[in-house]
C-alpha atoms as a PDB file:
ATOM      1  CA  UNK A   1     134.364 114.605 102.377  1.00  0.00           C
ATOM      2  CA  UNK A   2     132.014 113.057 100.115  1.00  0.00           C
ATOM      3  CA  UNK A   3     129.975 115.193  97.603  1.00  0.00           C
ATOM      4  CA  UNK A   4     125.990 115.904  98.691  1.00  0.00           C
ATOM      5  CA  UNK A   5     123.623 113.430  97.559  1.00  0.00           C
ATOM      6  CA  UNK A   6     119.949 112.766  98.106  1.00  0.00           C
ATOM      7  CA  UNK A   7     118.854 111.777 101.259  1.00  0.00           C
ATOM      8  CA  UNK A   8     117.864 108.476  99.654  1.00  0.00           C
ATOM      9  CA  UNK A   9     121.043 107.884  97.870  1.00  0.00           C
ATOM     10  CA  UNK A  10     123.158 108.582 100.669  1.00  0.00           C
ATOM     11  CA  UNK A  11     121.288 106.177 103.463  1.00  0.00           C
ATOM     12  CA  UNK A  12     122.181 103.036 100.606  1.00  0.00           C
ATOM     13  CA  UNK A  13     125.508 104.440 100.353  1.00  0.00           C
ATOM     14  CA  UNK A  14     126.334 104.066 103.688  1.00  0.00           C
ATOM     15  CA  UNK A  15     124.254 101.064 104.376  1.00  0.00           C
ATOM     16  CA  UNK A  16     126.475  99.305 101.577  1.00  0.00           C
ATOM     17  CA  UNK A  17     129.583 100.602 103.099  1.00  0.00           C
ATOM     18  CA  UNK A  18     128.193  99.561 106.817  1.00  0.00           C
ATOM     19  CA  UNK A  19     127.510  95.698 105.016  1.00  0.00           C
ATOM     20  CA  UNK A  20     131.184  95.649 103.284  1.00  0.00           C
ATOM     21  CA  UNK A  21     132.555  96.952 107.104  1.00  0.00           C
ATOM     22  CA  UNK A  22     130.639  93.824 108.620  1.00  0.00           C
ATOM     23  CA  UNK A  23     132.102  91.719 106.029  1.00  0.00           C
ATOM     24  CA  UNK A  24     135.225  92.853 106.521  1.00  0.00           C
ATOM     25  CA  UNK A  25     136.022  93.737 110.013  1.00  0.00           C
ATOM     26  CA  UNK A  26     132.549  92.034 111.661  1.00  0.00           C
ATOM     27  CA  UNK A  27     130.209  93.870 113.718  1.00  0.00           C
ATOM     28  CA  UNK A  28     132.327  95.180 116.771  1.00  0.00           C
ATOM     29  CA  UNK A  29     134.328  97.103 114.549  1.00  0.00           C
ATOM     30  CA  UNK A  30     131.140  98.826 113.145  1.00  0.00           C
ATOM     31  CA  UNK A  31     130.352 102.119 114.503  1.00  0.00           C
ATOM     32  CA  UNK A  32     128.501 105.317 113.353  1.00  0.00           C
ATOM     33  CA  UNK A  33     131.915 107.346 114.245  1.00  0.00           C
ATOM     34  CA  UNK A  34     133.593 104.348 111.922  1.00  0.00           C
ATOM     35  CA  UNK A  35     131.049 104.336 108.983  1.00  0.00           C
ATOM     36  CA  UNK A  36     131.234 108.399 109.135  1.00  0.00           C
ATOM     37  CA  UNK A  37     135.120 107.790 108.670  1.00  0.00           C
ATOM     38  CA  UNK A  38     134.804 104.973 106.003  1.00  0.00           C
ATOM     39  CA  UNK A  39     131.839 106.534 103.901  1.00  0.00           C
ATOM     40  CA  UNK A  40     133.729 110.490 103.843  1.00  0.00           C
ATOM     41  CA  UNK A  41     130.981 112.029 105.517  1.00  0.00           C
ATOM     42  CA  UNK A  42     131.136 113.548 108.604  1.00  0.00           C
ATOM     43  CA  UNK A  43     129.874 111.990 111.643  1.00  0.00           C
ATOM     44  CA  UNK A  44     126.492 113.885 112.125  1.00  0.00           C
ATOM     45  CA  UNK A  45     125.433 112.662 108.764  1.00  0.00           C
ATOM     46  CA  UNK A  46     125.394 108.823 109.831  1.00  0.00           C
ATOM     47  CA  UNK A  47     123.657 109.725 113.015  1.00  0.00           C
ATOM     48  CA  UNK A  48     120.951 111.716 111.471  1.00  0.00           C
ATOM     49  CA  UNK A  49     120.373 108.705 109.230  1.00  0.00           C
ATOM     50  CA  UNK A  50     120.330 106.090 111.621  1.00  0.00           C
ATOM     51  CA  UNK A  51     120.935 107.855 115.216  1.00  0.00           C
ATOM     52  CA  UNK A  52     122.152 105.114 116.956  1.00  0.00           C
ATOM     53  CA  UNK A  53     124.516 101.836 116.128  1.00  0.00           C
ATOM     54  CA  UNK A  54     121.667  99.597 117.268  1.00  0.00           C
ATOM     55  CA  UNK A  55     119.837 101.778 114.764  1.00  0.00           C
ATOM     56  CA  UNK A  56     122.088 101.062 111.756  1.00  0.00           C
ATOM     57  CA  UNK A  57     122.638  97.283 112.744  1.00  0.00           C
ATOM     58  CA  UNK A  58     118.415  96.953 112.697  1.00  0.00           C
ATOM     59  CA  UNK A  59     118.104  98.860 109.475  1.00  0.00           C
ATOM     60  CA  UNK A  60     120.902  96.158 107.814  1.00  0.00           C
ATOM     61  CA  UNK A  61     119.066  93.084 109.284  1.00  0.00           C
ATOM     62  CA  UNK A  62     116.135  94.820 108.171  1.00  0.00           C
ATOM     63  CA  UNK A  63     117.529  95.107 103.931  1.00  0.00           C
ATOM     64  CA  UNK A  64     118.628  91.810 104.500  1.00  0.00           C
ATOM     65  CA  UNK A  65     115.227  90.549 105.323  1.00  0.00           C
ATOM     66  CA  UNK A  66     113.023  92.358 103.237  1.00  0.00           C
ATOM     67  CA  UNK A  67     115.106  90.955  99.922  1.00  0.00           C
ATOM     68  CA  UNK A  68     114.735  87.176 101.483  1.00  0.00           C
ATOM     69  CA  UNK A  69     110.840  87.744 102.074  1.00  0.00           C
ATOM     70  CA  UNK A  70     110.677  89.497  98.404  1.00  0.00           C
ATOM     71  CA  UNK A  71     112.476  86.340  96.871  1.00  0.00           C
ATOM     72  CA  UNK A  72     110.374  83.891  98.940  1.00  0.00           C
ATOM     73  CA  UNK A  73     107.401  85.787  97.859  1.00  0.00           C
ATOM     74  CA  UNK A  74     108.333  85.852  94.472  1.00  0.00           C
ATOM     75  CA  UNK A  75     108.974  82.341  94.116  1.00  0.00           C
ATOM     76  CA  UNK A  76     105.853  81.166  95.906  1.00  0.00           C
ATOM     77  CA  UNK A  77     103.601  83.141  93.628  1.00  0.00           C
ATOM     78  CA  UNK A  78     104.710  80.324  90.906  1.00  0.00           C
ATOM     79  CA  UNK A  79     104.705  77.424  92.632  1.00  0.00           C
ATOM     80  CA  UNK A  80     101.895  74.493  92.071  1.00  0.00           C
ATOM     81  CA  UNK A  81     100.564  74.113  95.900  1.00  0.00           C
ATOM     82  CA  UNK A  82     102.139  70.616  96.776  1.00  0.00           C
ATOM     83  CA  UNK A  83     104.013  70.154  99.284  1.00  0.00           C
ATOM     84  CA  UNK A  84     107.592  68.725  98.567  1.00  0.00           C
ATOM     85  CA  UNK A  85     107.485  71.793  95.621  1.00  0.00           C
ATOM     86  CA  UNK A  86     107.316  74.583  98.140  1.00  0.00           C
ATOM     87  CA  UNK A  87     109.100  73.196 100.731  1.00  0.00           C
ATOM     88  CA  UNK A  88     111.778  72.834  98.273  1.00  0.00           C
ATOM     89  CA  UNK A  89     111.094  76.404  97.030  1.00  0.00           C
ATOM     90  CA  UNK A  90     110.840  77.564 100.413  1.00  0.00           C
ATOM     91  CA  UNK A  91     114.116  75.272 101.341  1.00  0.00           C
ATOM     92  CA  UNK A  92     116.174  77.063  97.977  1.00  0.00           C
ATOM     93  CA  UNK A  93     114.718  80.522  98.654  1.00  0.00           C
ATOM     94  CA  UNK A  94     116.067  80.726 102.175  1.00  0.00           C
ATOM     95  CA  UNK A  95     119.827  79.611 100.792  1.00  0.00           C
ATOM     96  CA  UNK A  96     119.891  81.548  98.039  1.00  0.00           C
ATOM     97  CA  UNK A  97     119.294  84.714 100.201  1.00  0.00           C
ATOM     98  CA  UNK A  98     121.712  83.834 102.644  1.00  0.00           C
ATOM     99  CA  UNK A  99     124.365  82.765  99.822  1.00  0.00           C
ATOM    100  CA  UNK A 100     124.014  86.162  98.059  1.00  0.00           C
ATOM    101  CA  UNK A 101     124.317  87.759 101.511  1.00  0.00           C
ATOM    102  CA  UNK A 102     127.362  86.026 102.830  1.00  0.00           C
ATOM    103  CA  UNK A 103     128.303  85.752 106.662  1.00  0.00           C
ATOM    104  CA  UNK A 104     127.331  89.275 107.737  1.00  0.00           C
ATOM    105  CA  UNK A 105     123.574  88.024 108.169  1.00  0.00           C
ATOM    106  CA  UNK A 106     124.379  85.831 110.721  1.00  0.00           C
ATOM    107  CA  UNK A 107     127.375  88.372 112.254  1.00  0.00           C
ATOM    108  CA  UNK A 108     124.433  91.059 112.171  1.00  0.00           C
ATOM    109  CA  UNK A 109     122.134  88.573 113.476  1.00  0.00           C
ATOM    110  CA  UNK A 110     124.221  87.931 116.583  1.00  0.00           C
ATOM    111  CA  UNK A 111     124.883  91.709 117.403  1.00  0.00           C
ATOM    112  CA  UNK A 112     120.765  92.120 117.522  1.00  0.00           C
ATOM    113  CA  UNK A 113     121.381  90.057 120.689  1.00  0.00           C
ATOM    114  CA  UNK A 114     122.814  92.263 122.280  1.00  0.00           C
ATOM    115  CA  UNK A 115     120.205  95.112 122.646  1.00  0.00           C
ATOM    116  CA  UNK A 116     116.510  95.081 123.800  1.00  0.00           C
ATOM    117  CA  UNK A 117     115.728  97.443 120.667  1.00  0.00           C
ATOM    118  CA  UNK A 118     117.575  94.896 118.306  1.00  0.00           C
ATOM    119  CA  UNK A 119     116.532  91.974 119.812  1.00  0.00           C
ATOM    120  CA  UNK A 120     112.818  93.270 119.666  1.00  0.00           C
ATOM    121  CA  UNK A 121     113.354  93.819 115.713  1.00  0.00           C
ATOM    122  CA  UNK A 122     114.594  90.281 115.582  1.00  0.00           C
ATOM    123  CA  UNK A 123     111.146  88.935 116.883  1.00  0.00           C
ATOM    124  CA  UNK A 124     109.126  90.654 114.673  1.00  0.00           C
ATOM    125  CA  UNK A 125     111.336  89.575 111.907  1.00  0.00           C
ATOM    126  CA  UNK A 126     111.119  85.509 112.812  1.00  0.00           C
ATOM    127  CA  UNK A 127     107.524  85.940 113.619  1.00  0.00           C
ATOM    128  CA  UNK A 128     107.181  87.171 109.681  1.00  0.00           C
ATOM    129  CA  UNK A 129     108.737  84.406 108.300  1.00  0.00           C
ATOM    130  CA  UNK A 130     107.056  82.283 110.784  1.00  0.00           C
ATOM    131  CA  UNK A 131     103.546  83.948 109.424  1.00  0.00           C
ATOM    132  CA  UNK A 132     105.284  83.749 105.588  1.00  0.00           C
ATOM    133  CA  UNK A 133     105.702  79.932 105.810  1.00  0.00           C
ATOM    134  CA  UNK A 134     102.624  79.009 107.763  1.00  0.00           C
ATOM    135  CA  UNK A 135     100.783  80.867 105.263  1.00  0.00           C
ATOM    136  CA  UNK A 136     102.834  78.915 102.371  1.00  0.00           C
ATOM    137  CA  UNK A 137     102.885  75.699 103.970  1.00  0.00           C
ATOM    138  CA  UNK A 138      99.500  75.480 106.362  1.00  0.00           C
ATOM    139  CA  UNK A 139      96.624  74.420 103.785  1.00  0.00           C
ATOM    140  CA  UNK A 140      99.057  71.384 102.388  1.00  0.00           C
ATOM    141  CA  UNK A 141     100.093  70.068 106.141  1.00  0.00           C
ATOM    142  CA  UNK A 142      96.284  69.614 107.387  1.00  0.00           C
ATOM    143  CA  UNK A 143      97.154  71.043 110.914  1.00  0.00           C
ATOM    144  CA  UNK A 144      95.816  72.876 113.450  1.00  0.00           C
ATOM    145  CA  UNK A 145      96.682  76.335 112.862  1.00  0.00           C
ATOM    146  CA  UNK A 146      98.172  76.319 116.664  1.00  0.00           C
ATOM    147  CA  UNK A 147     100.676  73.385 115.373  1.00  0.00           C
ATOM    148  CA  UNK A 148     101.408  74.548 111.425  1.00  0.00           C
ATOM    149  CA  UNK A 149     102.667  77.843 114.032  1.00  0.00           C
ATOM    150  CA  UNK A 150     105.210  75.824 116.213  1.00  0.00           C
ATOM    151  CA  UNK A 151     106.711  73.419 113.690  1.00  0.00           C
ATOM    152  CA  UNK A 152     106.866  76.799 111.985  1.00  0.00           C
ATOM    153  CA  UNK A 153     108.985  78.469 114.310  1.00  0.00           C
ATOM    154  CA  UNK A 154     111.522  75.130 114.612  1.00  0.00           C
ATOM    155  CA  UNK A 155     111.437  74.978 110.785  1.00  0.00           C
ATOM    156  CA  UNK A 156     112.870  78.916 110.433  1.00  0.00           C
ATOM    157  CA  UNK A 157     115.493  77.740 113.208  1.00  0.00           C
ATOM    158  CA  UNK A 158     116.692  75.020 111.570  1.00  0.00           C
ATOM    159  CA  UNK A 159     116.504  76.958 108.343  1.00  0.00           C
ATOM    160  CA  UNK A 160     119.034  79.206 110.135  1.00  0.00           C
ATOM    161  CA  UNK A 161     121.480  76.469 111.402  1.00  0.00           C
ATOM    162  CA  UNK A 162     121.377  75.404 108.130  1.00  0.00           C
ATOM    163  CA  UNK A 163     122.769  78.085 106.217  1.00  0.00           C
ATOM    164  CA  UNK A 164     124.862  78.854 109.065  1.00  0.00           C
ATOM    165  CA  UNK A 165     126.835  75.772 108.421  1.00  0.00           C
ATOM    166  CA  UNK A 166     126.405  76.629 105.125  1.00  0.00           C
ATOM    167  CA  UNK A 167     128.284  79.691 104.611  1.00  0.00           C
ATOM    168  CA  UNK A 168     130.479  78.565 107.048  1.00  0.00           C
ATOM    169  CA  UNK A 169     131.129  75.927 104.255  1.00  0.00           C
ATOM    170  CA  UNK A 170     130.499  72.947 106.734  1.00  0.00           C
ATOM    171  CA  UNK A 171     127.562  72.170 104.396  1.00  0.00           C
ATOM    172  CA  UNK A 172     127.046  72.410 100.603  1.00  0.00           C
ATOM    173  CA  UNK A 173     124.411  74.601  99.551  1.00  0.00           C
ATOM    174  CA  UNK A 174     122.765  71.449  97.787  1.00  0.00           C
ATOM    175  CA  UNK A 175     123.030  69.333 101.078  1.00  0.00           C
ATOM    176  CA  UNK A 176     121.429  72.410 103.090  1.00  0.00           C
ATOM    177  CA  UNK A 177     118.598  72.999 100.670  1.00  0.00           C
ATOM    178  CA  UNK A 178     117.546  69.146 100.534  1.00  0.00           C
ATOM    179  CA  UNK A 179     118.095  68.655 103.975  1.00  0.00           C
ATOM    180  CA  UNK A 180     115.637  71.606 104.359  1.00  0.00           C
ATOM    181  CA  UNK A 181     113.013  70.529 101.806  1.00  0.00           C
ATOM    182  CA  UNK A 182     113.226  67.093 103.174  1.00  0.00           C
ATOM    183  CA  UNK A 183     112.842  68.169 107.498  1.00  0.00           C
ATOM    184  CA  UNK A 184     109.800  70.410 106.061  1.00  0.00           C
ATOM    185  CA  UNK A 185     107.500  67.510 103.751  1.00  0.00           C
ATOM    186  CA  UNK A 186     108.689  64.918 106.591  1.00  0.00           C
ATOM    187  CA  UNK A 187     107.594  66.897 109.179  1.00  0.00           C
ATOM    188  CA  UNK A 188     104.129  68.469 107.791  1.00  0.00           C
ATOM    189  CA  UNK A 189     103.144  65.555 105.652  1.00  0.00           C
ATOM    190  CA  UNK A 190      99.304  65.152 106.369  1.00  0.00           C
ATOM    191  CA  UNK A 191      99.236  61.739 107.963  1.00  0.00           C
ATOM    192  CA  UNK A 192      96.598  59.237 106.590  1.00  0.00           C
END
């Protein structure tokens, strides 16, 4: 068994181990009896953290996402507000994240499906990022607030195709980010 650590310290611990299982094995091999197993702690420990699996797959979707709005954030605070330069930003931000993550975001991703709780949790998250690049993108487009919204919600879903085919190497990471920027500026380009 492994030695007692802070609550704290222990819930990253066995959220690491839980991404490296993903990574490794993919999502129907992850369990809390299995990250119990792989982590050396004993079974009650991973369900007092996270007390069910849907519980543990939310809380990794929810690291995941949290570091990709923190980046985005980040890099928005020091952009010049034209539109090619965020949606470029916007366009690199989203890769990067996914890049440094590797396949389990999308793996994870699909498991939410599965479950009313995690597929709940995936709303909300879209509908951030949604907010996040209406927000970014909304006063440079000259929409309605209504339409910055939609093409919103199609831009985060081709965002996600995107680096799907990315890390699926399909795509280069150059060719995903441009292809990005470039659907964004064509697509909310005031017209005039």
């Amino acid at each position: 068994m492994s030695k007692k650590m802070p609550k704290a310290e222990r819930r990253a611990q066995l959220l690491e181990t839980a991404r490296i299982m993903v990574r490794e094995n993919g999502t129907d091999a992850l369990s809390l009896g299995a990250l119990a197993d792989r982590a050396g702690v004993s079974k009650p420990i991973t369900y007092n953290h996270f007390e069910t699996r849907s519980g543990l797959m939310i809380e990794l979707y929810r690291q995941i996402n949290e570091r990709q709005v923190r980046a985005t954030e980040a890099a928005l605070a020091e952009a010049p507000p034209e539109l090619g330069g965020i949606a470029h930003l916007l366009a690199q931000a989203y890769m990067d994240c996914h890049e440094a993550v590797g396949p389990e975001f999308h793996a994870i991703g699909g498991a939410l499906k599965g479950d009313a709780q995690m597929e709940a949790y995936q709303r909300e998250m879209v509908d951030g990022h949604v907010a996040l690049y209406a927000d970014a993108l909304g006063p440079l487009a000259g929409l309605s607030e209504a339409e910055i919204g939609r093409r919103c919600i199609a831009i985060i879903g081709a965002a996600d195709a995107l680096s799907d085919a990315m890390i699926r190497e399909r795509i280069s990471k150059a060719d995903a980010v441009s292809d990005l920027a470039s659907l964004i500026t064509a697509w909310l380009r005031p017209s005039g």
